[in-house]
Protein backbone atom coordinates (compact mmCIF):
# COMPACT_ATOMS: atom_id res chain seq x y z
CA UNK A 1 -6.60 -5.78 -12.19
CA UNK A 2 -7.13 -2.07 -12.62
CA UNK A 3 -4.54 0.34 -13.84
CA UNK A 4 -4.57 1.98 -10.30
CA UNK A 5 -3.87 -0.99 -8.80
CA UNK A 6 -0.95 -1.51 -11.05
CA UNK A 7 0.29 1.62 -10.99
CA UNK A 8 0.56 1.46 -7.32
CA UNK A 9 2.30 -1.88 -7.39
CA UNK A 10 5.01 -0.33 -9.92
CA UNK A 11 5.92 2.13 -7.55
CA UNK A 12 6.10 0.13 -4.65
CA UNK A 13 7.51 -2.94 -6.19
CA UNK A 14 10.30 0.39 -7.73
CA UNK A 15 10.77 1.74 -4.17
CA UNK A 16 10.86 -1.16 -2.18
CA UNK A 17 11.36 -4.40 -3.68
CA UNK A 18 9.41 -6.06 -1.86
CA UNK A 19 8.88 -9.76 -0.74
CA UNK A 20 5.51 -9.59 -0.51
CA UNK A 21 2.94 -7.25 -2.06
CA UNK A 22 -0.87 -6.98 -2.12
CA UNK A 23 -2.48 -4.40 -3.62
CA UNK A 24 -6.39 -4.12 -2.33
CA UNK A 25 -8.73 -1.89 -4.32
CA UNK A 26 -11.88 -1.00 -1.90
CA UNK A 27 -13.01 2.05 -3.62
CA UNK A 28 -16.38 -0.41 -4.65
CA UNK A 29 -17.26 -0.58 -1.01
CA UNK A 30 -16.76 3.01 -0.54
CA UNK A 31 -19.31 4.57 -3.74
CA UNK A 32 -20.84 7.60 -2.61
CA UNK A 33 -18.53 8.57 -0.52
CA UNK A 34 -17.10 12.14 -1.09
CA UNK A 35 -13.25 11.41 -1.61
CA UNK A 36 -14.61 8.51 -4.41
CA UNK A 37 -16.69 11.00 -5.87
CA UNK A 38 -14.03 13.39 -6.88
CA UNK A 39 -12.11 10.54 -8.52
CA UNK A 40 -9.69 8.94 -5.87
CA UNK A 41 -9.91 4.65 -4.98
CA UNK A 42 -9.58 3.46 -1.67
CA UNK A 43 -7.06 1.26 -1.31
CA UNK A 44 -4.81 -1.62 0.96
CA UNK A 45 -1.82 -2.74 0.75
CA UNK A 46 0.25 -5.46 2.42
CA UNK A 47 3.84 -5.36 2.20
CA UNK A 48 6.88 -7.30 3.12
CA UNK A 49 10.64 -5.14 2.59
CA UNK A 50 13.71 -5.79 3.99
CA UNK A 51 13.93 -1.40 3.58
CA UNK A 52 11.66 -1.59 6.73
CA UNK A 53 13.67 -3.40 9.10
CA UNK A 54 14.59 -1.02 12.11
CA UNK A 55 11.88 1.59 11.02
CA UNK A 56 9.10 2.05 13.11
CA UNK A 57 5.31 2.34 11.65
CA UNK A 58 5.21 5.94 11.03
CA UNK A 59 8.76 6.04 8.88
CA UNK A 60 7.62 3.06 7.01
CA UNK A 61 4.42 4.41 6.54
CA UNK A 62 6.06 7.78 5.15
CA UNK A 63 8.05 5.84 3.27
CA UNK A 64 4.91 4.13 1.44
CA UNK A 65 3.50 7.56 1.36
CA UNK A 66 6.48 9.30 -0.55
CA UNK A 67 6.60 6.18 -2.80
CA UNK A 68 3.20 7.16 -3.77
CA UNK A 69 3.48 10.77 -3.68
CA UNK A 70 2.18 11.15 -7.30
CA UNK A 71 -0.73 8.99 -7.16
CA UNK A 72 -2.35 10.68 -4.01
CA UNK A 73 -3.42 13.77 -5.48
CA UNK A 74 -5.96 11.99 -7.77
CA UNK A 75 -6.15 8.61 -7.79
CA UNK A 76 -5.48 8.18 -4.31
CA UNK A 77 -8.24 8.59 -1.52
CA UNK A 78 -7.72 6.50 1.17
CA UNK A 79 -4.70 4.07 2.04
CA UNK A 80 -4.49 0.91 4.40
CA UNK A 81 -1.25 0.45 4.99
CA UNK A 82 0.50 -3.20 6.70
CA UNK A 83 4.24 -2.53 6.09
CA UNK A 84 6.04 -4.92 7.59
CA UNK A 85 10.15 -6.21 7.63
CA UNK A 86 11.22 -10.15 6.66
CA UNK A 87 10.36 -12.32 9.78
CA UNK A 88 8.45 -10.03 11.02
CA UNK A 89 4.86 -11.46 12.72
CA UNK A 90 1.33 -10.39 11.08
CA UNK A 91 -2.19 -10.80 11.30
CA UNK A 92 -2.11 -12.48 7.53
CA UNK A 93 -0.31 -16.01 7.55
CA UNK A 94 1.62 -15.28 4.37
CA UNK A 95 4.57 -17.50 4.79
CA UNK A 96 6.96 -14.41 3.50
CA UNK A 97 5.76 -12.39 6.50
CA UNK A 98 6.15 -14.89 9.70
């Protein structure tokens, strides 16, 4: 696991402790590209919070994005974001998330 990837999960797991988290590092698919060239990964993540029942996508996604506020100056290119509340349904079939 890379430090990126960890990093990210600290501040999510700090922010939103979640049920579920997945951390996806895609910046190898993306080489070449100009954002990876200057430094910053690509990136999903998959998360389950009870902090994001009620919200709709664009609050929880600013919510993500302010978690991460730090990290998206540099290390921080691109983000794939599935934020999702307890019993909510997903396209994964992660038990925590239907």
């Amino acid at each position: 696991m890379s430090a990126r990837v960890e990093q990210i999960q600290a501040r999510l797991t700090d922010a939103f402790a979640p049920l579920h988290l997945e951390v996806i590092d895609d910046s190898a698919r993306h080489a070449g590209h100009a954002g990876a060239a200057a430094g910053g990964g690509h990136f999903q993540v998959r998360i389950v919070s009870g902090r994001f029942r009620g919200l709709p996508l664009l609050a929880r996604h600013r919510l993500v994005y302010e978690a991460l506020r730090p990290l998206l100056e540099a290390q921080i290119h691109a983000l794939a974001i599935e934020a999702h509340a307890p019993g909510e349904r997903a396209s994964g079939t992660d038990p925590a998330i239907s």
